[in-house]
N, C-alpha and C. Protein backbone atom coordinates (compact mmCIF):
# COMPACT_ATOMS: atom_id res chain seq x y z
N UNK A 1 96.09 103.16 119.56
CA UNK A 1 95.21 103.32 118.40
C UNK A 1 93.77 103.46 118.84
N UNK A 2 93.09 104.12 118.26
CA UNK A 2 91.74 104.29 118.14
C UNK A 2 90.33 103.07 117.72
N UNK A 3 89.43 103.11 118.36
CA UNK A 3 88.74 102.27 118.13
C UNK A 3 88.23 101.38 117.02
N UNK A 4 88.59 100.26 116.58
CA UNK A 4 88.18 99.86 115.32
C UNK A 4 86.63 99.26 115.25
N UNK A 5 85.84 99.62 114.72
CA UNK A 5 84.48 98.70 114.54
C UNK A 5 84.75 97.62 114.12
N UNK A 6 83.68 96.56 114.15
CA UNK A 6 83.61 95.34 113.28
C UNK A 6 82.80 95.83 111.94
N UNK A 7 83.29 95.24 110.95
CA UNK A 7 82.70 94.98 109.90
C UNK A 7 81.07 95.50 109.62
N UNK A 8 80.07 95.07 110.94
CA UNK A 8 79.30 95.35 110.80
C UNK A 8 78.41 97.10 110.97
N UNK A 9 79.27 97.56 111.70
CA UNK A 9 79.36 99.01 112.15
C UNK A 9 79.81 99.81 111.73
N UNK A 10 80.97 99.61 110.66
CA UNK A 10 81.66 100.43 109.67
C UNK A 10 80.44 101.06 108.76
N UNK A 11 80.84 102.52 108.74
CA UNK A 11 79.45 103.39 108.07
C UNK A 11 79.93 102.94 105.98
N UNK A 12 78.46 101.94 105.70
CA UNK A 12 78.63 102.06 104.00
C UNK A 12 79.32 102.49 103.54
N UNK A 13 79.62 103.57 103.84
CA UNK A 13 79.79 104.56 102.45
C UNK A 13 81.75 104.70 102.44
N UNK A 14 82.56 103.59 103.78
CA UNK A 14 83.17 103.96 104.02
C UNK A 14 84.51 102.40 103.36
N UNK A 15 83.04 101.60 102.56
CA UNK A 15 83.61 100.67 102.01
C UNK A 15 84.58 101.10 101.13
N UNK A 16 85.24 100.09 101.04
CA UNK A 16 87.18 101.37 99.97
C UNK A 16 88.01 100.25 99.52
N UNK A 17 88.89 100.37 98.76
CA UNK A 17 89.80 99.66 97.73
C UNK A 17 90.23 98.65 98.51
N UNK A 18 90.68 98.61 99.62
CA UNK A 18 91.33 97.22 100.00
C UNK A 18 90.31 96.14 100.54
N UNK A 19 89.16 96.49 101.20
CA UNK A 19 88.21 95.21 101.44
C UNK A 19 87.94 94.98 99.95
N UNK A 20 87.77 95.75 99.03
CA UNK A 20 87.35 95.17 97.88
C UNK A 20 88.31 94.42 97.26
N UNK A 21 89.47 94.66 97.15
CA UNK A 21 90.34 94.00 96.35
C UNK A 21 90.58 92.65 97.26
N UNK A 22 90.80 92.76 98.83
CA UNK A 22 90.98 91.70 99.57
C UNK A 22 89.51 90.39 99.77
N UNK A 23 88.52 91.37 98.89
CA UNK A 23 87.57 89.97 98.45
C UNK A 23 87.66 89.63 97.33
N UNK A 24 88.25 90.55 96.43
CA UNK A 24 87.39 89.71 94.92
C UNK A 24 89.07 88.95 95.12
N UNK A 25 90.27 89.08 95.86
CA UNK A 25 91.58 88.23 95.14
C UNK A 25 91.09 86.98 95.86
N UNK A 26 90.07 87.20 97.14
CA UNK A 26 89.49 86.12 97.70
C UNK A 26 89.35 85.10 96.89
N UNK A 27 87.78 85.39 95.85
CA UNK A 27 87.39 84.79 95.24
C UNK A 27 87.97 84.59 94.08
N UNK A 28 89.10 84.93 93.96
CA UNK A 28 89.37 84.98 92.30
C UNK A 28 88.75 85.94 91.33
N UNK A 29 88.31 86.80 91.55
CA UNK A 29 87.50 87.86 90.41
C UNK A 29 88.54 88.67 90.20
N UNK A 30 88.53 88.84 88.66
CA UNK A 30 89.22 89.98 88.20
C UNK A 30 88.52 91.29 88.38
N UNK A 31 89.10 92.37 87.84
CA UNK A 31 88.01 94.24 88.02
C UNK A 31 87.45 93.65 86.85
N UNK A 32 87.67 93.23 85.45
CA UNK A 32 86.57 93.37 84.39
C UNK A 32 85.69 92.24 84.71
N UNK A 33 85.82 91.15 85.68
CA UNK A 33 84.53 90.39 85.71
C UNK A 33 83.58 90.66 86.55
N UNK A 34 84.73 91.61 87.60
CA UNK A 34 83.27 91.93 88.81
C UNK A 34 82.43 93.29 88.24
N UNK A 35 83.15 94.51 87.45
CA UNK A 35 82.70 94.84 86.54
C UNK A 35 81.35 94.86 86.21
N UNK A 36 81.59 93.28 85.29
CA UNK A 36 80.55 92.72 84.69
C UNK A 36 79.06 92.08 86.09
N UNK A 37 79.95 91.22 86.60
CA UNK A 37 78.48 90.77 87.86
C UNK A 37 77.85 92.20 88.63
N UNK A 38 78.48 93.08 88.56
CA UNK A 38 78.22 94.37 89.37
C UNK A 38 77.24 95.43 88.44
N UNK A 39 77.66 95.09 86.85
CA UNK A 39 77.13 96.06 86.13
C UNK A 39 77.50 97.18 86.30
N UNK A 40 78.76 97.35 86.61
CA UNK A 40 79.36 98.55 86.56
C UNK A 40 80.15 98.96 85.69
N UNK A 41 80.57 100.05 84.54
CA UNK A 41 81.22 100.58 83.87
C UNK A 41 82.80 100.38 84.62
N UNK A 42 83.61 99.87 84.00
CA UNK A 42 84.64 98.93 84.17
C UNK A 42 85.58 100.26 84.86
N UNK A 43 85.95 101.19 83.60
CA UNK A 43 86.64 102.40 84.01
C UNK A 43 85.73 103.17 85.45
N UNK A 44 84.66 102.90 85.65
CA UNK A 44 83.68 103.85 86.51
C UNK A 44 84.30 102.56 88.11
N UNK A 45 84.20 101.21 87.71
CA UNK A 45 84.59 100.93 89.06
C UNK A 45 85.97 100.76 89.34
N UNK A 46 86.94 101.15 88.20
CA UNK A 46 88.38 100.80 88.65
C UNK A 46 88.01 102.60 89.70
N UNK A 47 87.33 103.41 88.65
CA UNK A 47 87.73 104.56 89.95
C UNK A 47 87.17 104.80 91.21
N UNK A 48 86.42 103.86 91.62
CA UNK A 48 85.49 103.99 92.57
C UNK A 48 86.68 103.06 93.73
N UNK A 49 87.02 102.13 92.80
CA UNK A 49 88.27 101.05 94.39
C UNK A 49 89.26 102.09 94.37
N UNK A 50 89.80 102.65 93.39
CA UNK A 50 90.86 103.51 94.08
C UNK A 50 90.44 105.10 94.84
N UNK A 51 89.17 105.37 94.83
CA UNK A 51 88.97 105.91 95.89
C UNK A 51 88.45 107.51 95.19
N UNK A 52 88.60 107.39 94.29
CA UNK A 52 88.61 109.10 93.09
C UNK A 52 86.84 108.70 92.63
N UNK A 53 86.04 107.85 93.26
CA UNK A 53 84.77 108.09 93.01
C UNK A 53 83.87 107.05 94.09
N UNK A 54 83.02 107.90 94.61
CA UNK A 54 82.35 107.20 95.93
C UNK A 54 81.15 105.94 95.37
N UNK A 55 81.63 104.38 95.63
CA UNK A 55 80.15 103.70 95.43
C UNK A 55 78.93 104.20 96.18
N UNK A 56 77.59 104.25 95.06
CA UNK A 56 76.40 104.18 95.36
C UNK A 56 76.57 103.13 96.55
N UNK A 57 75.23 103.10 97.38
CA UNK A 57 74.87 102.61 98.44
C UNK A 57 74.34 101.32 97.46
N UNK A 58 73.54 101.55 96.79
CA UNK A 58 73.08 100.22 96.03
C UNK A 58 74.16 99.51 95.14
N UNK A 59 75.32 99.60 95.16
CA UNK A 59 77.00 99.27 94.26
C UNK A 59 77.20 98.36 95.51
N UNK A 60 77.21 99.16 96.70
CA UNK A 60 78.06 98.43 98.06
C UNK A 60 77.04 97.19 98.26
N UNK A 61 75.59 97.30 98.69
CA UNK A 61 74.98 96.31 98.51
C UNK A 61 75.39 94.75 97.73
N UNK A 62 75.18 95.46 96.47
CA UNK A 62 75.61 94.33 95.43
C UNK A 62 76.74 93.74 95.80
N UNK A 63 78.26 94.44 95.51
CA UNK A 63 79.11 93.89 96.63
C UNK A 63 79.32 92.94 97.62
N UNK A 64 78.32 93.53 98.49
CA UNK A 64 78.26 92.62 99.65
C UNK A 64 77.71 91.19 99.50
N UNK A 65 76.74 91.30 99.01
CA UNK A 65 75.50 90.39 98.39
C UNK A 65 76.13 89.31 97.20
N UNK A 66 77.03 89.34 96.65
CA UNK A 66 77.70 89.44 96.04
C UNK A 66 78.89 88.18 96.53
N UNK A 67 79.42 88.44 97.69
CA UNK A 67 80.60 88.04 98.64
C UNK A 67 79.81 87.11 99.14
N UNK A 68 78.84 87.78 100.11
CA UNK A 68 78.46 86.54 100.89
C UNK A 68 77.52 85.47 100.24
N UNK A 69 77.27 85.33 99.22
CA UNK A 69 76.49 83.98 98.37
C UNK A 69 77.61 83.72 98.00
N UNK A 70 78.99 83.96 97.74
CA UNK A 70 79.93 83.38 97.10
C UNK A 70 80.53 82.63 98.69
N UNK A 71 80.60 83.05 99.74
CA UNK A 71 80.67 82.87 101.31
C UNK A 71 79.78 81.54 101.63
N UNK A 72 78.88 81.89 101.53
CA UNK A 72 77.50 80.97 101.99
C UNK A 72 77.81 79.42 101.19
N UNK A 73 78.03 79.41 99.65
CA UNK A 73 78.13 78.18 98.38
C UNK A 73 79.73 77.78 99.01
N UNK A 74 80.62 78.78 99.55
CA UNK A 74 82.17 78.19 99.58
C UNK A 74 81.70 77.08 101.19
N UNK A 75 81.06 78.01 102.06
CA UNK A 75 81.02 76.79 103.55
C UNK A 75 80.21 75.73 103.41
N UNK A 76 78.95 75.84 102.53
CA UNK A 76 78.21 74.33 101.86
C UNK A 76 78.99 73.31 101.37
N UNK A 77 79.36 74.00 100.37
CA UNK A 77 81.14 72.79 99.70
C UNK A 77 81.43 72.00 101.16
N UNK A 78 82.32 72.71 101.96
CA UNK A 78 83.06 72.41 102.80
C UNK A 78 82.72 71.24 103.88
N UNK A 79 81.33 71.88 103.99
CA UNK A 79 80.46 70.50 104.68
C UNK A 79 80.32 69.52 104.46
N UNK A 80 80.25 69.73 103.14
CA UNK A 80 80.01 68.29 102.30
C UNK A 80 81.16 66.87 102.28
């Protein structure tokens, strides 16, 4: 097989349905709540995870931003 990047090297734009779905089942988010925290048109982001419409760069952001404060509050807990 061919070279895999880390996470961090993967080009934006190349974010796609399964990291997304394999975070929000992370966190527990449904599509109509992330949807909602995302401000995205519900029908506009079911088509964007299955791949029939490309997220904005500022969508993936949020996303991310998104994960890792939900990341950051889950390892604080943990410390505690």
């Amino acid at each position: 097989m061919g070279y895999m990047p880390d996470d961090e090297h993967v080009d934006k734009e190349l974010v796609n349905m399964e990291r997304i779905m394999e975070l929000y089942r992370e966190y527990g988010y449904t599509i109509p709540e992330l949807s909602e925290v995302l401000e995205i048109n519900q029908f506009d982001l079911e088509l964007k995870i299955t791949g029939r419409k490309h997220f904005k760069k500022a969508e993936i952001e949020a996303i991310e931003d998104l994960f890792f404060l939900e990341k950051d509050e889950l390892m604080k807990e943990e410390v505690r």
